[in-house]
C-alpha atoms as a PDB file:
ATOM      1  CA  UNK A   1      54.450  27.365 -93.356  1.00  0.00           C
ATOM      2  CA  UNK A   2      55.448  30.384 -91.113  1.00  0.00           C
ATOM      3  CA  UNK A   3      53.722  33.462 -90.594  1.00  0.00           C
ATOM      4  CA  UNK A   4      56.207  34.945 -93.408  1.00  0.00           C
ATOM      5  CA  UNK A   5      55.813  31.808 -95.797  1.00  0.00           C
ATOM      6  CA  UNK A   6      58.909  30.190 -95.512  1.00  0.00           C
ATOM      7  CA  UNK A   7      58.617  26.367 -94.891  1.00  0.00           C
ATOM      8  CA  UNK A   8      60.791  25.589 -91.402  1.00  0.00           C
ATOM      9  CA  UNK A   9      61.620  22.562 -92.879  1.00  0.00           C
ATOM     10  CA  UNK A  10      65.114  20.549 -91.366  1.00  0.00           C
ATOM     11  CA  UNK A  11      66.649  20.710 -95.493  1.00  0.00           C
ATOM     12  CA  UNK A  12      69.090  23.605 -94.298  1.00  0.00           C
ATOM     13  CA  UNK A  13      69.695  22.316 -90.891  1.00  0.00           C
ATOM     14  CA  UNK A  14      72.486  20.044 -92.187  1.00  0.00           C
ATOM     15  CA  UNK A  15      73.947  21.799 -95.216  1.00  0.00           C
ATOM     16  CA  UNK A  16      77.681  23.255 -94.262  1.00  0.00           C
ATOM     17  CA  UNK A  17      77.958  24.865 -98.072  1.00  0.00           C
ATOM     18  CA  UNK A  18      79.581  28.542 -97.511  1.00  0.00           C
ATOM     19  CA  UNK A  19      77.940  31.092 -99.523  1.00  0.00           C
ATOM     20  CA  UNK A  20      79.390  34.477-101.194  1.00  0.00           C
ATOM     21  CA  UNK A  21      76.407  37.198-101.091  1.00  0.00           C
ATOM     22  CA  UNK A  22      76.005  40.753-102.964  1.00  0.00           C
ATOM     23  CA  UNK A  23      73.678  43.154-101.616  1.00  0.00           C
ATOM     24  CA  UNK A  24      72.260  45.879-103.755  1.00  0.00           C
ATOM     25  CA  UNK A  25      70.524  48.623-102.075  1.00  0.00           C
ATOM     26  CA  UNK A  26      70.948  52.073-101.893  1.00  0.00           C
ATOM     27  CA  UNK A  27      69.743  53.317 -98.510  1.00  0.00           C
ATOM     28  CA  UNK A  28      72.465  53.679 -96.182  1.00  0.00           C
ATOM     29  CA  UNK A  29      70.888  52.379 -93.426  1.00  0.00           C
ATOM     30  CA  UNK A  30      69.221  49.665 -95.211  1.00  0.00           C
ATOM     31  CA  UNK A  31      72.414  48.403 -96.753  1.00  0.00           C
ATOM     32  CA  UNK A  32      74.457  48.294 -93.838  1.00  0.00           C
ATOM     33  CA  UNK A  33      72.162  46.724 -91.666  1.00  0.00           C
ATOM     34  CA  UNK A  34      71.484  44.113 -94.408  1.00  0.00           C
ATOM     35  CA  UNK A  35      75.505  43.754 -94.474  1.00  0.00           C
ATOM     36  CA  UNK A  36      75.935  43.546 -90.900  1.00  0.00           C
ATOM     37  CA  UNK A  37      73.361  40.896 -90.490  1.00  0.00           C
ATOM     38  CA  UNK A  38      74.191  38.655 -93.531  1.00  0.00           C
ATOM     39  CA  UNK A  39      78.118  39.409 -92.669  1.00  0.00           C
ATOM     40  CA  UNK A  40      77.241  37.904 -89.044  1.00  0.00           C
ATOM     41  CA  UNK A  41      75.851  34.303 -90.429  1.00  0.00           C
ATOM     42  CA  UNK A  42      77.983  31.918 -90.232  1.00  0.00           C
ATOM     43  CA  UNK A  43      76.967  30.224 -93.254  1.00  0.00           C
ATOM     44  CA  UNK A  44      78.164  33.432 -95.106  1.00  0.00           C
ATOM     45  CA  UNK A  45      81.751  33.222 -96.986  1.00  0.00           C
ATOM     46  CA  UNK A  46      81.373  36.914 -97.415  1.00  0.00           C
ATOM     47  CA  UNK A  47      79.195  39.888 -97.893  1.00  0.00           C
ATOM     48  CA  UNK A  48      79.759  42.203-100.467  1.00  0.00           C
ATOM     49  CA  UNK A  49      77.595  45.495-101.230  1.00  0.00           C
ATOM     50  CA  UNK A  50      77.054  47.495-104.201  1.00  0.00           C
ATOM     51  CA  UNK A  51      74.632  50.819-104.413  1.00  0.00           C
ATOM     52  CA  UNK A  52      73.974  50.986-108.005  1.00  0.00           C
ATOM     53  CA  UNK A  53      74.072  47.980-111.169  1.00  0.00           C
ATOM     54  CA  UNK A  54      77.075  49.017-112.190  1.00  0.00           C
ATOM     55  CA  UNK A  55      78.881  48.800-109.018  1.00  0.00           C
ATOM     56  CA  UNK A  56      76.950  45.144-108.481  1.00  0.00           C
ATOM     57  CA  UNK A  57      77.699  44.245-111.842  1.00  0.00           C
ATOM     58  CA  UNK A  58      81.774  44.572-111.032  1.00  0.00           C
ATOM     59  CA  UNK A  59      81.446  43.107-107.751  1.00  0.00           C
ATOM     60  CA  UNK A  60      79.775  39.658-109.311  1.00  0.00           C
ATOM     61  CA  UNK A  61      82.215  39.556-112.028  1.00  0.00           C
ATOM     62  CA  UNK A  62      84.952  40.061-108.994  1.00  0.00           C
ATOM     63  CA  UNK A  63      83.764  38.136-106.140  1.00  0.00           C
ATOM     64  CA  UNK A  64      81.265  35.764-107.573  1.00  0.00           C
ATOM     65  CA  UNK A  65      78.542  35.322-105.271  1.00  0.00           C
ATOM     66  CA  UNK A  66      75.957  32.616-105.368  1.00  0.00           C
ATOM     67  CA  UNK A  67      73.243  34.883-104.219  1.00  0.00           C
ATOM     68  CA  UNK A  68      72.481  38.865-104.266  1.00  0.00           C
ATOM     69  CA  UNK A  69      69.651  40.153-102.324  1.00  0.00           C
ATOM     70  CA  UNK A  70      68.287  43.031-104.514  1.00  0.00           C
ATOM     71  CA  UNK A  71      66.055  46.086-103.681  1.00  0.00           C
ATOM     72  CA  UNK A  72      62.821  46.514-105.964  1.00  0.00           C
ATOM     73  CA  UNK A  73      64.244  50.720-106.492  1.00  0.00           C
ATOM     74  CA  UNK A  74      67.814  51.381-106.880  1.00  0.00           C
ATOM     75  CA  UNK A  75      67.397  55.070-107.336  1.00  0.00           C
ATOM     76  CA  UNK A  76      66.075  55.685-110.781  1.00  0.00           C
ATOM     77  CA  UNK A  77      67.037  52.021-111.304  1.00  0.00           C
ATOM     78  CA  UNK A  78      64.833  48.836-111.463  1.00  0.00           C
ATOM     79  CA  UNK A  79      65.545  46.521-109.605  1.00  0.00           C
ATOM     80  CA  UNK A  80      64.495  43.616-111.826  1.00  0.00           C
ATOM     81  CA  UNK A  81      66.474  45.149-114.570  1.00  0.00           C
ATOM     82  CA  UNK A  82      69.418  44.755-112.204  1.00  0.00           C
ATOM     83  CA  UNK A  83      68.263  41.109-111.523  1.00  0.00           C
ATOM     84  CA  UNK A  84      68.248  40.072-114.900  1.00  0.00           C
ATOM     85  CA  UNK A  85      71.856  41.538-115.969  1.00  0.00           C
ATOM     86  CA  UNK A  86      73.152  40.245-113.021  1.00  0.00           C
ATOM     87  CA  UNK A  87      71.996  36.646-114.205  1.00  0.00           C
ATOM     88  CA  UNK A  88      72.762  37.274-117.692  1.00  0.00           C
ATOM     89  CA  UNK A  89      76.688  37.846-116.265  1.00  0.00           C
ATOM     90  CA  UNK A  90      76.488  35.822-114.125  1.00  0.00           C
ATOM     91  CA  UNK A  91      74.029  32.964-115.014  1.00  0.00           C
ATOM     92  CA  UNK A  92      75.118  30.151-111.536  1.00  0.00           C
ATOM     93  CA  UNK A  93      74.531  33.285-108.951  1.00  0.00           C
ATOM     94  CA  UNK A  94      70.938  33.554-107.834  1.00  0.00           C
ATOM     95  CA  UNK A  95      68.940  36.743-107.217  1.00  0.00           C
ATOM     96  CA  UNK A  96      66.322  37.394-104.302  1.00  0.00           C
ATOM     97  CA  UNK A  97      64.339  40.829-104.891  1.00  0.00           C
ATOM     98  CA  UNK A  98      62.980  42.788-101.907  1.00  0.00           C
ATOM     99  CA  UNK A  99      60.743  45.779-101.305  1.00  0.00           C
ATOM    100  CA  UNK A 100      59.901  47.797 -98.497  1.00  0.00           C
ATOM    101  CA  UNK A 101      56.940  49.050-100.335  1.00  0.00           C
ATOM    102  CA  UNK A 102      56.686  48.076-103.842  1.00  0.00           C
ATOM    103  CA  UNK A 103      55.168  44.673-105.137  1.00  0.00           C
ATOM    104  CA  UNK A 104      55.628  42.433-108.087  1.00  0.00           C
ATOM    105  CA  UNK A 105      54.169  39.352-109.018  1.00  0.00           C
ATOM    106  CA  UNK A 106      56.052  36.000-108.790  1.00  0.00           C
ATOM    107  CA  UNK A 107      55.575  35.520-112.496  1.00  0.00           C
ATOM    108  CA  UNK A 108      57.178  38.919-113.103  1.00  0.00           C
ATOM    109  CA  UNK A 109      60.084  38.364-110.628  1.00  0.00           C
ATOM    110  CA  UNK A 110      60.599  35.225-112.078  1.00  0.00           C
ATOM    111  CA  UNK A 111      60.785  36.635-115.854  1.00  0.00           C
ATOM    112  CA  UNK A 112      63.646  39.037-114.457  1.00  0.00           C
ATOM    113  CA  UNK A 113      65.198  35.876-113.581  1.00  0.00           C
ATOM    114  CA  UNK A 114      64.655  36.174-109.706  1.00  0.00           C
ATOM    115  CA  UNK A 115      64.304  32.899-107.967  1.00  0.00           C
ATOM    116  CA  UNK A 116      62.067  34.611-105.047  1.00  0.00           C
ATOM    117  CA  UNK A 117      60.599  38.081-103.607  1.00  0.00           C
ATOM    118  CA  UNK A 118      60.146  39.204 -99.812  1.00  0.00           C
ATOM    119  CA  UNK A 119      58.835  42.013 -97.954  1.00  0.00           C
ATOM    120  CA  UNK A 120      61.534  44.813 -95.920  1.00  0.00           C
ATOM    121  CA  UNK A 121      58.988  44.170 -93.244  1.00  0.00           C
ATOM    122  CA  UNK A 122      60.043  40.340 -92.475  1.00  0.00           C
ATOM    123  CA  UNK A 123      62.033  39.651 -89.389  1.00  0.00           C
ATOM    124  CA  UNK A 124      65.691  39.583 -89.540  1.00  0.00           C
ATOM    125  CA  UNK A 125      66.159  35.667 -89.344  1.00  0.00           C
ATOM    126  CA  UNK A 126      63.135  34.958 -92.097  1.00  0.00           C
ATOM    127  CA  UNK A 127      65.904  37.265 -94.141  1.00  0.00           C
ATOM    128  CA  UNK A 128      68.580  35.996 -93.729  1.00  0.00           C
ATOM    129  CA  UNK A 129      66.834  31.957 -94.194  1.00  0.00           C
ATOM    130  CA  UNK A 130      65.384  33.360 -97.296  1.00  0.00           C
ATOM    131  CA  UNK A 131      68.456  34.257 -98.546  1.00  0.00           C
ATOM    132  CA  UNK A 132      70.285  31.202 -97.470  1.00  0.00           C
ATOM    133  CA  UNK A 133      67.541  29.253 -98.903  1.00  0.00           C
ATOM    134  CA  UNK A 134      67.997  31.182-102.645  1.00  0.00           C
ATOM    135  CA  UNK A 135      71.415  31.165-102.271  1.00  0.00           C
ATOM    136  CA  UNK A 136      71.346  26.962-102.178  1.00  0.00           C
ATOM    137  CA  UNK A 137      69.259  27.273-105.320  1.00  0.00           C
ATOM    138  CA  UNK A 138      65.077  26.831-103.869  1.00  0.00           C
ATOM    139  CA  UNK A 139      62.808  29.718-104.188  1.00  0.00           C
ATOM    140  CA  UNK A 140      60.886  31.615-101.814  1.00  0.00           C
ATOM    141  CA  UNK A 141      57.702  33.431-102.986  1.00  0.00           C
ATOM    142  CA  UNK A 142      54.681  34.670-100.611  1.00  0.00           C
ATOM    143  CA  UNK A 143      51.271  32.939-101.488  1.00  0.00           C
ATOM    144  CA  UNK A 144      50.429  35.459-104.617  1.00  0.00           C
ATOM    145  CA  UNK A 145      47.975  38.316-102.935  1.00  0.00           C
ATOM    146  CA  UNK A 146      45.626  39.812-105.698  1.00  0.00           C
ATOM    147  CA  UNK A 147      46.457  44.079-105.670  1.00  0.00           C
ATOM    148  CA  UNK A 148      43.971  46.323-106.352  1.00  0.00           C
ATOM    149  CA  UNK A 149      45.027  49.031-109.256  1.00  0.00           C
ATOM    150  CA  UNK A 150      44.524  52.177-107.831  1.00  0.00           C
ATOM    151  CA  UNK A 151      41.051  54.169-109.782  1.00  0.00           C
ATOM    152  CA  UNK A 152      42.864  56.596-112.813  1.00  0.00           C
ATOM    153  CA  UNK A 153      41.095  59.023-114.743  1.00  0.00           C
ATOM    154  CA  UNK A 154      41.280  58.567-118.323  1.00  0.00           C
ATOM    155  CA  UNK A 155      43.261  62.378-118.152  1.00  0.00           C
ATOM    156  CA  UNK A 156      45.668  60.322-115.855  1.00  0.00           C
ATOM    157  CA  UNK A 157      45.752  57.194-118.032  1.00  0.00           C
ATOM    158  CA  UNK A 158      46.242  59.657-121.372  1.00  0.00           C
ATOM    159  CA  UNK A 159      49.223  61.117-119.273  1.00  0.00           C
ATOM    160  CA  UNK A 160      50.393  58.106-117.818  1.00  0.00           C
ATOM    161  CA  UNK A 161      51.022  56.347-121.558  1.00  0.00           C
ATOM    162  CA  UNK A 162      52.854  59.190-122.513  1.00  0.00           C
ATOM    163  CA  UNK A 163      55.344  59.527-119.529  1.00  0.00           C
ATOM    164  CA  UNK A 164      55.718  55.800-120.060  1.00  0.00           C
ATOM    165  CA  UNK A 165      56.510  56.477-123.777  1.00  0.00           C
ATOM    166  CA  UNK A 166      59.240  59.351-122.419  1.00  0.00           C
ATOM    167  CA  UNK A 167      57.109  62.432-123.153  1.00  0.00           C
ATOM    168  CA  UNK A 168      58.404  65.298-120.790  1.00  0.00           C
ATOM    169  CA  UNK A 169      56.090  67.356-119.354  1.00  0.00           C
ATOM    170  CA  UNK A 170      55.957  70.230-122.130  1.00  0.00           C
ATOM    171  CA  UNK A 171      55.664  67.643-124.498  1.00  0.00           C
ATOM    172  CA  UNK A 172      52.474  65.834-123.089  1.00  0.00           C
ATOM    173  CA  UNK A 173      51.102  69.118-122.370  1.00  0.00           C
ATOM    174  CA  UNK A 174      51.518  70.161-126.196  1.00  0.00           C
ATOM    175  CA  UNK A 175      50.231  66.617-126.921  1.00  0.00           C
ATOM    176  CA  UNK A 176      46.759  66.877-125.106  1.00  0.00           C
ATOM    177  CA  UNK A 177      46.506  70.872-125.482  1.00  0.00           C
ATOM    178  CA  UNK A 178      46.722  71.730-121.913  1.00  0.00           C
ATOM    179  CA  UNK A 179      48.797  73.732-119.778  1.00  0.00           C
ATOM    180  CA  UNK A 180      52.209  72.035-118.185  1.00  0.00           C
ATOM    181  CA  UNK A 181      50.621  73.130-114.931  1.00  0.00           C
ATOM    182  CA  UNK A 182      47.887  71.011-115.384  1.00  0.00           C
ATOM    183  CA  UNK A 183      50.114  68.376-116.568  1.00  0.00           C
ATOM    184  CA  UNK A 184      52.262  68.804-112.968  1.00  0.00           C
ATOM    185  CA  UNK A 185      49.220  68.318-111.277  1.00  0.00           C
ATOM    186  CA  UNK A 186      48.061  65.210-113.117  1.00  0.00           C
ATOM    187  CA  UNK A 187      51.746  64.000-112.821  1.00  0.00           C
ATOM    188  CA  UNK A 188      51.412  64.665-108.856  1.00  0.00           C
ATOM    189  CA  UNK A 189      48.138  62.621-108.771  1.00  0.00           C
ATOM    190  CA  UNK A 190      49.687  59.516-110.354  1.00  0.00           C
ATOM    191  CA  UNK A 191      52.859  59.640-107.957  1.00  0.00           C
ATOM    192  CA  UNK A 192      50.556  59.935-105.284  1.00  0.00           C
ATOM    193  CA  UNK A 193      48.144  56.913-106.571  1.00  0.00           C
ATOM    194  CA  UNK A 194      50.719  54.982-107.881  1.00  0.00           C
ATOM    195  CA  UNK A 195      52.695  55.056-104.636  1.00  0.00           C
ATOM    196  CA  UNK A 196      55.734  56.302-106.300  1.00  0.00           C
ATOM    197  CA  UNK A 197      58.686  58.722-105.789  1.00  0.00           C
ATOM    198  CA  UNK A 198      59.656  59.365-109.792  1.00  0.00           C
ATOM    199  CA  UNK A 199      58.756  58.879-113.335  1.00  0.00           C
ATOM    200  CA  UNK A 200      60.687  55.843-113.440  1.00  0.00           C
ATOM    201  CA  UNK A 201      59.055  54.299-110.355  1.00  0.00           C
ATOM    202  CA  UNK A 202      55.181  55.514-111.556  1.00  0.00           C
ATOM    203  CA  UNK A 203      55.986  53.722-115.145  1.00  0.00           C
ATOM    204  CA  UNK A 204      57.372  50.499-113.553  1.00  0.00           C
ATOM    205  CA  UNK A 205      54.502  50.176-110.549  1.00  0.00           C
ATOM    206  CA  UNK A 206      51.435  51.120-113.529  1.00  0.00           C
ATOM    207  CA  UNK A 207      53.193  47.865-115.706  1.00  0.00           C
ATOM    208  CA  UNK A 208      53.605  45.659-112.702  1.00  0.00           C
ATOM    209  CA  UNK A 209      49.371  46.597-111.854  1.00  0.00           C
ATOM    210  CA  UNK A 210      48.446  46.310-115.970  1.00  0.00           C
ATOM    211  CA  UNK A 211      47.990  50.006-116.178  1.00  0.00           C
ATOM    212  CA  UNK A 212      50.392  50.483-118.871  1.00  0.00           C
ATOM    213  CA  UNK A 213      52.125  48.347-121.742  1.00  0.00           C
END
């Protein structure tokens, strides 16, 4: 195994099959450097890139690709909820997540219908193998790494279940008779805990660590 967990095995080293890849992302510089490197392989038909599902979902049904490399956060999207339309539309095309910071667990990846999950932080041919590798229908998934759930107060876990439930603020601040300033500064603790940007993002990370249903 490599450093990154790919196995440098000679299976690919002889396979001429072309392959048609989407790339979901919505960072600009991200996505085109993703496109230019992927575009550059010459075991790549074509690259095609999308910034949101519904632009990825139009592009699979138009270009068909055997393989979409999909961001963990599409905006206020999730990533695996991407993954798992895209392979209910689209059930021969294969879906590799990646993250530059978030996590999730090969059993959850693989629920969304992902056949594999890498780090931003991997070196630009690991990528590119890794999606190659997906693409031709094998997995790639990191030895699992156990992740420690950051320490919540039961204030933040009582405000947590309730922004996961779709409370707004005024709402869980009626609910647990306190102030929505106190409730903005609970909500500010969680994002900063939780390692997210959003609501969405805090509700999807808390699941993924078993800190909400």
């Amino acid at each position: 195994m490599t450093a990154s967990g790919i196995d440098p095995s000679g299976e690919l080293a002889g396979d001429e099959t072309k392959l048609r890849v989407l790339i979901v992302d919505d960072h600009d510089v991200v996505h085109w450097g993703f496109r230019l490197m992927l575009g550059n392989q010459p075991w790549v038909e074509r690259c095609v890139s999308a910034r949101s599902g519904a632009e990825a979902y139009a592009l699979a049904a138009r270009y068909k690709p055997h393989v979409a490399l999909v961001d963990l956060f599409i905006g206020e999207e999730s990533g695996p909820d991407i993954c798992a339309q895209l392979r209910e539309r689209a059930p021969d095309m294969n879906v590799l997540l990646i993250s530059g910071a978030g996590r999730i667990s090969p059993g959850a990846a693989k629920a969304a219908g992902a056949s594999g999950f890498i780090p931003k932080d991997w070196g630009a041919a690991d990528i590119a193998r890794a999606v190659r590798m997906v693409g031709l229908g094998m997995t790639v998934f990191q030895p699992q790494v156990e992740i420690d759930a950051p320490p919540l107060s039961q204030r933040e876990r009582e405000v947590l279940d309730l922004i996961a439930g779709g409370s707004t603020n005024r709402e869980i601040a009626a609910a647990l008779h306190l102030s929505p300033h106190t409730i903005k500064e609970h909500t500010s603790a969680l994002y900063r805990k939780l390692g997210a940007r959003n609501r969405a993002e805090a509700v999807q990370r808390a699941q993924r660590l078993g800190l909400s249903a």
